[in-house]
Protein backbone atom coordinates (compact mmCIF):
# COMPACT_ATOMS: atom_id res chain seq x y z
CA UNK A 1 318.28 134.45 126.93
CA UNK A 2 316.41 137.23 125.66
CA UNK A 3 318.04 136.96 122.54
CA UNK A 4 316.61 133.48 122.19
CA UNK A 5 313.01 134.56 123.48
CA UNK A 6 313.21 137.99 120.53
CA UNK A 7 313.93 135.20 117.96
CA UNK A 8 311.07 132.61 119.36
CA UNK A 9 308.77 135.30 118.89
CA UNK A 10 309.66 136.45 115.65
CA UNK A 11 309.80 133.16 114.07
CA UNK A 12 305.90 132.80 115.65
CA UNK A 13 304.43 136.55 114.31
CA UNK A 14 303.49 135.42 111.13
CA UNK A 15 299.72 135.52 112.34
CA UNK A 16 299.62 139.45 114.08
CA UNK A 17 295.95 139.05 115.55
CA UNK A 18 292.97 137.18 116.79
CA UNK A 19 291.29 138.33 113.16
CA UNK A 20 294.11 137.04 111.01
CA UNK A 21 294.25 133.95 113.29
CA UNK A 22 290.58 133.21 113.19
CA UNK A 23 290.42 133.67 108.89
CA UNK A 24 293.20 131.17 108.21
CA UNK A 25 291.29 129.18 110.71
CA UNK A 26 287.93 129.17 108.77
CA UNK A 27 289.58 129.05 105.08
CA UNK A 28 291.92 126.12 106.27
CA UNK A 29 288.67 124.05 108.27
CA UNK A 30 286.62 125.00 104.87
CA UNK A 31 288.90 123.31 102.37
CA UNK A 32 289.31 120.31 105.00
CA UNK A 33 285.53 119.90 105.60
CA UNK A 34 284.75 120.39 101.58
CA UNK A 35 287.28 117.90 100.72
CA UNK A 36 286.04 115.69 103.51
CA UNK A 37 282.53 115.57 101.77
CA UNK A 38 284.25 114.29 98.44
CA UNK A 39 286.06 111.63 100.16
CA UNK A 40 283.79 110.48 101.97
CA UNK A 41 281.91 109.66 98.93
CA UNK A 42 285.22 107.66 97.58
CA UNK A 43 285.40 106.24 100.42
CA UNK A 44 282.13 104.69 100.67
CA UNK A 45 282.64 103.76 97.30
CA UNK A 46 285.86 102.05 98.58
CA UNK A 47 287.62 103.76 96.22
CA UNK A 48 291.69 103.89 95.85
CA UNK A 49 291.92 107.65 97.63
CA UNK A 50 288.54 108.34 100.47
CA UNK A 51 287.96 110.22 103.19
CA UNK A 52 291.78 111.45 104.53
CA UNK A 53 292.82 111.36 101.17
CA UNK A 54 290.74 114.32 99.78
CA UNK A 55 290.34 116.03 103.13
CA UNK A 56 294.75 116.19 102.99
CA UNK A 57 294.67 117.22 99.51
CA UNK A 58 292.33 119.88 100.31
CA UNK A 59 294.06 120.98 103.09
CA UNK A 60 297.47 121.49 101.60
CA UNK A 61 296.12 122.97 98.22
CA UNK A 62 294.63 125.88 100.79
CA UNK A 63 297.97 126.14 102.55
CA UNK A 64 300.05 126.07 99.39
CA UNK A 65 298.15 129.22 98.47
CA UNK A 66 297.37 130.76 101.13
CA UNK A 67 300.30 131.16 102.57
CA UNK A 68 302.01 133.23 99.92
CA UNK A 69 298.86 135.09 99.53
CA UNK A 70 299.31 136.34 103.08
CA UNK A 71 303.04 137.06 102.37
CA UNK A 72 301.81 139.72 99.88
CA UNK A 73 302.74 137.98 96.78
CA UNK A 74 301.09 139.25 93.77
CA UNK A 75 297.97 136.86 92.15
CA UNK A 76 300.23 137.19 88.63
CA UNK A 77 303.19 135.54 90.92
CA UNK A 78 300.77 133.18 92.84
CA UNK A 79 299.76 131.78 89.38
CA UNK A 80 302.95 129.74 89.43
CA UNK A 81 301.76 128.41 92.78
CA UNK A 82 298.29 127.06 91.69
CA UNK A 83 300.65 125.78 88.57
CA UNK A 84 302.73 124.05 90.48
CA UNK A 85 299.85 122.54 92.52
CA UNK A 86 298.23 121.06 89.76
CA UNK A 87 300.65 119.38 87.97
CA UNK A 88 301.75 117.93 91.68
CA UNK A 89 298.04 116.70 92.24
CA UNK A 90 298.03 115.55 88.45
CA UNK A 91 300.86 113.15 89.62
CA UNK A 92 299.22 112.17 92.67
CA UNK A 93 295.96 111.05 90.78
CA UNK A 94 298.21 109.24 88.25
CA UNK A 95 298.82 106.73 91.16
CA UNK A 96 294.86 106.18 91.71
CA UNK A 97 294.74 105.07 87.87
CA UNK A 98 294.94 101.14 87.86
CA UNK A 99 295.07 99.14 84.29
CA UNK A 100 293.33 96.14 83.96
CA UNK A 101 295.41 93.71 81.90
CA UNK A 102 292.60 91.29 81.65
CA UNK A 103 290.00 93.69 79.47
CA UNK A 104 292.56 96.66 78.70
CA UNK A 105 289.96 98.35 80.77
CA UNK A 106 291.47 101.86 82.81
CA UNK A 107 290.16 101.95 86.84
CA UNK A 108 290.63 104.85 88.82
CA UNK A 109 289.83 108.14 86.34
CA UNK A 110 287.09 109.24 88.32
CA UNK A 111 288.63 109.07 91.71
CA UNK A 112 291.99 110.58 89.74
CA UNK A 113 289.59 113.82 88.83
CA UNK A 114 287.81 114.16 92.16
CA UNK A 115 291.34 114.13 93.78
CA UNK A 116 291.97 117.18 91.50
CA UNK A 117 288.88 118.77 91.70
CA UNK A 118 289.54 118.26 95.69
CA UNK A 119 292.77 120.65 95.31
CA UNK A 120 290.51 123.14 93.17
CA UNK A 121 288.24 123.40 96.15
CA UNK A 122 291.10 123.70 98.35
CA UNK A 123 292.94 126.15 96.31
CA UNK A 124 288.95 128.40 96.55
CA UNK A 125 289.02 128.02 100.15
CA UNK A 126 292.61 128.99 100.60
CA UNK A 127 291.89 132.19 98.39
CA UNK A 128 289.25 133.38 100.73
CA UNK A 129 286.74 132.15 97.99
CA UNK A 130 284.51 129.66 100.10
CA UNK A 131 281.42 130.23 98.66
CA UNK A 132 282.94 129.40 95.27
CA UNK A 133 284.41 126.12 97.25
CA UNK A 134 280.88 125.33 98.46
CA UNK A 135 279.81 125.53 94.96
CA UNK A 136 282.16 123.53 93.26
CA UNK A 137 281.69 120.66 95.82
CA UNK A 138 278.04 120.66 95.32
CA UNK A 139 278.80 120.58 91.96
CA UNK A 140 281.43 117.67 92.33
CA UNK A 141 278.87 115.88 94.54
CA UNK A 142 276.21 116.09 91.69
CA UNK A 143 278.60 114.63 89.21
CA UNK A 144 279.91 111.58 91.74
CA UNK A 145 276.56 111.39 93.08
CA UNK A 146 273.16 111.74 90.83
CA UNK A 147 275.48 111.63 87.12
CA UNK A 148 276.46 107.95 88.55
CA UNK A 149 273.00 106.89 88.86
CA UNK A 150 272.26 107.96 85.10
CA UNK A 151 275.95 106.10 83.97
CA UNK A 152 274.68 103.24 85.26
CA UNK A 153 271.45 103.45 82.61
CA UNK A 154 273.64 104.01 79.97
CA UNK A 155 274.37 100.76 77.78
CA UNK A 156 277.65 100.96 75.52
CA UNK A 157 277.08 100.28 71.94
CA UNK A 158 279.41 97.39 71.71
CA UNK A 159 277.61 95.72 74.60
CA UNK A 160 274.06 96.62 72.73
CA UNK A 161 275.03 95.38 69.55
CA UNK A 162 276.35 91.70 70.79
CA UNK A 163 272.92 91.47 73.05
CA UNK A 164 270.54 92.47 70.23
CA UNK A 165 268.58 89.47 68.33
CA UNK A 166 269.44 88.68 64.65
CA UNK A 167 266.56 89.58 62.51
């Protein structure tokens, strides 16, 4: 029995205190809350990937790093880590991009990008880097946010030409 208990315990020391506990707390509830804020956007939107989306996306980017960080692996051997996390999250926005047949037009880019810029944050937060995370949400909020309102002014040339008058 005590043989059982020794190996319980060991496979449940990874976190040794209340300090090391209470940081992959806050870097872990960072990423989720920061990717919460970009999905919630999509998801008001209602966009292919909202609110659980980005927040899970988030989430595992910070776990996918911070977990060997903790292990003591080396930042040059964590770089294949954050490699192999964003070519997985460049798959997973593939699957937000829709084609149109009708106009050849391409849906789902932007919601593609904020997935991936969703795992950046994530990837800041799991690092320890949160104000950096903050940052690059408020950033990524600006873009989905205020740059929409300006897209919206913008007329395409193709659509100008075919609505001007003939002289």
């Amino acid at each position: 029995m005590s043989s059982i208990w020794s190996a319980f315990m060991q496979e449940f020391s990874d976190v040794p205190d209340l300090y090391e506990a209470t940081v992959i707390i806050i870097r872990l509830a960072v990423a989720a809350f920061l990717g919460a804020l970009i999905g919630y956007d999509r998801e008001r939107r209602g966009k292919e990937a909202g609110l659980r989306t980005h927040m899970m996306v988030s989430l595992g980017s910070a776990l996918f790093i911070l977990v060997p960080l903790r292990d003591g692996m080396e930042i040059g051997d964590a770089s294949r880590v954050l490699q192999g996390i964003i070519t997985g999250i460049g798959f997973l926005g593939a699957g937000a991009i829709l084609k149109q047949d009708k106009h050849a037009s391409i849906r789902g880019l932007t919601t593609a990008s904020s997935i991936w810029v969703a795992a950046a944050i994530g990837i800041a937060a799991g690092m320890g880097n949160e104000v950096t995370a903050i940052m690059g949400t408020l950033a990524a909020l600006f873009i989905l946010i205020v740059v929409r309102r300006f897209e919206r002014r913008i007329v395409p040339e193709e659509e100008s030409e075919t609505t001007q008058r003939p002289e």
